[in-house]
C-alpha atoms as a PDB file:
ATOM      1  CA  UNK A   1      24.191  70.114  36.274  1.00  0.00           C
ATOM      2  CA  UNK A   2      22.398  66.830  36.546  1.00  0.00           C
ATOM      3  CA  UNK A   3      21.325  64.097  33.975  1.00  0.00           C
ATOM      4  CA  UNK A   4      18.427  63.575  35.521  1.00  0.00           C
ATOM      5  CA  UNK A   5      16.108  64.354  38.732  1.00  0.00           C
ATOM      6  CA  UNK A   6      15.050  61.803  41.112  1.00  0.00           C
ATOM      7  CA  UNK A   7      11.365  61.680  41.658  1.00  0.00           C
ATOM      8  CA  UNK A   8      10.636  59.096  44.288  1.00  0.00           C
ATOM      9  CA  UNK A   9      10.992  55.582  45.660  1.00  0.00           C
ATOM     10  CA  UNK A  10       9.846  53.452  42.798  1.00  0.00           C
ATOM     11  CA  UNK A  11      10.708  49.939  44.575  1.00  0.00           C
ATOM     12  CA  UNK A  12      12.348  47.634  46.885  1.00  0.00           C
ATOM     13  CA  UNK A  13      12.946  44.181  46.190  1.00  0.00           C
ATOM     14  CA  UNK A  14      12.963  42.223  49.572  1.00  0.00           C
ATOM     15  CA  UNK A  15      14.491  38.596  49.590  1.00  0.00           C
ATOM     16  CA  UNK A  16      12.285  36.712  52.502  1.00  0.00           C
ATOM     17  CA  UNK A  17      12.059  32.662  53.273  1.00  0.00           C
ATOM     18  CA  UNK A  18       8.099  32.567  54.036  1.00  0.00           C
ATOM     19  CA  UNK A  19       6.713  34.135  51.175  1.00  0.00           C
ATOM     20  CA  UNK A  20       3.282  33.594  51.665  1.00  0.00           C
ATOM     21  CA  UNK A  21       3.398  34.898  55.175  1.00  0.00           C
ATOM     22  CA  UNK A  22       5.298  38.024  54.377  1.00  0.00           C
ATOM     23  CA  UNK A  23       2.616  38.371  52.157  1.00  0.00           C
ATOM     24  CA  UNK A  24       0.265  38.187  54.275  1.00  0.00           C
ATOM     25  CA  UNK A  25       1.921  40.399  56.877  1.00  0.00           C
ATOM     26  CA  UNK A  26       2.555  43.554  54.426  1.00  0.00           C
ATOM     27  CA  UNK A  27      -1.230  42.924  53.275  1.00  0.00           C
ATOM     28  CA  UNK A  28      -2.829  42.201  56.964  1.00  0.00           C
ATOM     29  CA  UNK A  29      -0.971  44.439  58.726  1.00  0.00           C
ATOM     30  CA  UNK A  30       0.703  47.216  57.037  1.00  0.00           C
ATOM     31  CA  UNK A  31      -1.847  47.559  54.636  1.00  0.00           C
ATOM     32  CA  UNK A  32      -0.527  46.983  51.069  1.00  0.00           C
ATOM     33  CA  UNK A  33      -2.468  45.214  48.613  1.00  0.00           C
ATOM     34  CA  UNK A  34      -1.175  42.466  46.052  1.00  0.00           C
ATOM     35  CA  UNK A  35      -0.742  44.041  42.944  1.00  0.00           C
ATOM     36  CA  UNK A  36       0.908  41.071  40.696  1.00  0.00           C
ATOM     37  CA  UNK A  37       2.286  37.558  41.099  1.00  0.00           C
ATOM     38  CA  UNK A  38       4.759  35.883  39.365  1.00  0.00           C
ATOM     39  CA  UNK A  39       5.054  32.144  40.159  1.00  0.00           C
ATOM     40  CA  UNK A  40       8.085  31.414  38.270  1.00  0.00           C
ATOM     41  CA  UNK A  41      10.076  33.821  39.834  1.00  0.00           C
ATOM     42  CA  UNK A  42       8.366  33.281  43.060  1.00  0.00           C
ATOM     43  CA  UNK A  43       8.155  36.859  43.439  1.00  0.00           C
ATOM     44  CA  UNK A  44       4.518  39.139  44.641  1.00  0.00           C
ATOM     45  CA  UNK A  45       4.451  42.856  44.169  1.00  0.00           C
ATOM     46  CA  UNK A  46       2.923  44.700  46.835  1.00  0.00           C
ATOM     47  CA  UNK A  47       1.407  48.601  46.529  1.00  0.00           C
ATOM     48  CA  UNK A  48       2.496  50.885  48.954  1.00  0.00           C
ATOM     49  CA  UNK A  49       0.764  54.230  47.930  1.00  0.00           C
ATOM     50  CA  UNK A  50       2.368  55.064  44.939  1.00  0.00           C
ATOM     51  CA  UNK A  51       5.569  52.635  45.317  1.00  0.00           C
ATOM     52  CA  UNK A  52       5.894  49.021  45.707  1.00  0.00           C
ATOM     53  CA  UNK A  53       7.392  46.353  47.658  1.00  0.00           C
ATOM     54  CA  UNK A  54       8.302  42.947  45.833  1.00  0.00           C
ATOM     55  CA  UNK A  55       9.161  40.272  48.002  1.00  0.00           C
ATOM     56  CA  UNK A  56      10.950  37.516  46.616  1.00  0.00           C
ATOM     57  CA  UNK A  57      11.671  33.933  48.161  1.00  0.00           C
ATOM     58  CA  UNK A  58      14.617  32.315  48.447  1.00  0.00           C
ATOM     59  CA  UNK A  59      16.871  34.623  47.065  1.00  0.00           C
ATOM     60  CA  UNK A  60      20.616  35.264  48.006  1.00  0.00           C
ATOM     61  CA  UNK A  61      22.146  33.973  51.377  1.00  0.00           C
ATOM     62  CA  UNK A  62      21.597  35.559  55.312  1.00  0.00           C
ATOM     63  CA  UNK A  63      25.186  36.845  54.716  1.00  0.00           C
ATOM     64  CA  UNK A  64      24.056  38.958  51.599  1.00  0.00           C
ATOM     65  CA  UNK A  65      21.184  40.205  53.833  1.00  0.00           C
ATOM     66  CA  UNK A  66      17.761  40.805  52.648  1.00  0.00           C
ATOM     67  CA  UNK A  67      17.333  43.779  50.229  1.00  0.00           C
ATOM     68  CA  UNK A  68      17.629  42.522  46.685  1.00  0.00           C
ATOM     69  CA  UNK A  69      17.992  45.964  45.321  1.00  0.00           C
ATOM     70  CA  UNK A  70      16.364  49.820  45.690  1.00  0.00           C
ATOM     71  CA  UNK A  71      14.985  51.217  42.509  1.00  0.00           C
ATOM     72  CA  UNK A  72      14.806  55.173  42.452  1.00  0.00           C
ATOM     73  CA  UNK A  73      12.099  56.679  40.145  1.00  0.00           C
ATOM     74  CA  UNK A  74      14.149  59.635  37.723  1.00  0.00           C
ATOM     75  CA  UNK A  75      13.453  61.821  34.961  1.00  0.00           C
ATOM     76  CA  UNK A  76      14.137  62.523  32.241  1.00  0.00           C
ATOM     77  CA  UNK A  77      15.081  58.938  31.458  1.00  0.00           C
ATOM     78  CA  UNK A  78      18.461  59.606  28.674  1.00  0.00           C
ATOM     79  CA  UNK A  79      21.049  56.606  28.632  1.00  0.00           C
ATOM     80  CA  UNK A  80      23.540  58.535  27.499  1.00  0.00           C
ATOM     81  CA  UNK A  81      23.274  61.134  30.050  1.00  0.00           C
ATOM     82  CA  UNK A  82      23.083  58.688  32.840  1.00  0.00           C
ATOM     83  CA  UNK A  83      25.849  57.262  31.697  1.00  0.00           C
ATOM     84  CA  UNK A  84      27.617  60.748  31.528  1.00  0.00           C
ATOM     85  CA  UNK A  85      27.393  61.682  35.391  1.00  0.00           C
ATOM     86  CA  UNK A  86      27.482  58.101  36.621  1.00  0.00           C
ATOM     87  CA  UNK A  87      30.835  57.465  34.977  1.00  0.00           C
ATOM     88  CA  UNK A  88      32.341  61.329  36.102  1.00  0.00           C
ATOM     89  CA  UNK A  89      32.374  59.102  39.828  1.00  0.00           C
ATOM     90  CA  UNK A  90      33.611  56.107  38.078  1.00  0.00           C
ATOM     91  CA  UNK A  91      30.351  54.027  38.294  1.00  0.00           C
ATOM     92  CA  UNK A  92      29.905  52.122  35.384  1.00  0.00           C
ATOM     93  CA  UNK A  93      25.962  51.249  34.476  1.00  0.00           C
ATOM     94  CA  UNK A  94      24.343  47.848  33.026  1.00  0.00           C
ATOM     95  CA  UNK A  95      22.270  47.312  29.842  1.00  0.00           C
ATOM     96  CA  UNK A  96      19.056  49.660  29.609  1.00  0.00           C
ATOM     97  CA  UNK A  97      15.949  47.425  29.223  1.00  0.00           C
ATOM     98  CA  UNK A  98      12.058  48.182  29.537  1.00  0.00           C
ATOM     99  CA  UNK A  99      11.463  46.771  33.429  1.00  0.00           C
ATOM    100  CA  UNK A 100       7.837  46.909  35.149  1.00  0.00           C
ATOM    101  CA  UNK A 101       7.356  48.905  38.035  1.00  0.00           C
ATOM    102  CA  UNK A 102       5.396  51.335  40.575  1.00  0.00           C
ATOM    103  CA  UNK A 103       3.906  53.178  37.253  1.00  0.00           C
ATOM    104  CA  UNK A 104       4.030  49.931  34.970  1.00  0.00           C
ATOM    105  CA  UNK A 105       6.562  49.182  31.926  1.00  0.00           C
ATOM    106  CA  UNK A 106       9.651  51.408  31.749  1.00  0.00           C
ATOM    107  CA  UNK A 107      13.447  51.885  31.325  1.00  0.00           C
ATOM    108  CA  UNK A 108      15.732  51.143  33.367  1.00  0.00           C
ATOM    109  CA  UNK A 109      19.554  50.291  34.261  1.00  0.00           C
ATOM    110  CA  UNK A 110      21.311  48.411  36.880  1.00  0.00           C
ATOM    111  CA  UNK A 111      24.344  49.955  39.010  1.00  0.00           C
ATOM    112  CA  UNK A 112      26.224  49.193  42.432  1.00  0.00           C
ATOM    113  CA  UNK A 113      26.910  51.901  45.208  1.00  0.00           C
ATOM    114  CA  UNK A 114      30.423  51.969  46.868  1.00  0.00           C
ATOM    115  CA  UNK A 115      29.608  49.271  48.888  1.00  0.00           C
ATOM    116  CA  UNK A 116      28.107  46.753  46.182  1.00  0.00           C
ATOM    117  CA  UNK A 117      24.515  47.767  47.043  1.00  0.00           C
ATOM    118  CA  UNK A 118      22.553  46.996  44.058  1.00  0.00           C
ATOM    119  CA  UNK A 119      20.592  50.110  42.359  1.00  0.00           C
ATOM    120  CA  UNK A 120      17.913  50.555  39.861  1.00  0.00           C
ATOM    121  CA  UNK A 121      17.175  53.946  38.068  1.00  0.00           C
ATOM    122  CA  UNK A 122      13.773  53.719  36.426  1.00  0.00           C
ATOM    123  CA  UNK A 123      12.698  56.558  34.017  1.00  0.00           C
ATOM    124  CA  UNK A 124       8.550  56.969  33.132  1.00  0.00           C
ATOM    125  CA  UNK A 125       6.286  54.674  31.935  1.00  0.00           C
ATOM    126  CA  UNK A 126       6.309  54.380  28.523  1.00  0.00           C
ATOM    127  CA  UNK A 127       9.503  55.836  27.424  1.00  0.00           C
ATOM    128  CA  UNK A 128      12.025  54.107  25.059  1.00  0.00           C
ATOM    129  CA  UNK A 129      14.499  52.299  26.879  1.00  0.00           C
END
């Protein structure tokens, strides 16, 4: 049996080199709307329905591509469980802080897929990290 259930698409975190016009183009002509700003990481959340897109600037190299990393949305949100069926396929998980996302302030951990793919699992809002 599982640790925990996935419940959606929580994030993507997209590096790009013309911020302000990728923010413009997921606003103008996909539709999403600018949800937060944060200058000092040069980063702008985007909504997409109930997800988000952050793009980022001048992260990471053209040879590391373009996604930063996918967060997926899970409950319930229990460290020690995650850890449990992560580490049965020999994935070892980072430190659990409170992160904001689609649904605000909540836990979650850091992990790379086989092929060094960076993950985030994010448990509810609220919940104790």
């Amino acid at each position: 049996m599982s640790g925990f259930q996935i419940v959606g698409l929580d994030h993507v975190v997209v590096r790009v080199r013309d911020l302000e016009r990728m923010v413009a183009f997921y606003r103008d002509a996909i539709g999403c709307v600018e949800e937060r700003r944060l200058e000092r990481l040069q980063l702008v959340q985007m909504r997409a329905g109930r997800s988000m897109i952050d793009l980022i600037a001048g992260r990471g190299s053209e040879a590391a591509g373009n996604m930063d990393h996918l967060c997926i949305r899970i409950e319930p949100f229990e460290a020690s469980a995650i850890r449990a069926q992560l580490g049965r396929f020999g994935v070892e998980i980072g430190e659990v802080v409170t992160r904001y996302g689609a649904e605000g302030d909540g836990p979650s951990v850091y992990l790379n897929d086989p092929e060094g793919n960076v993950i985030e699992l994010k448990g509810p809002p609220g919940a104790a990290p």
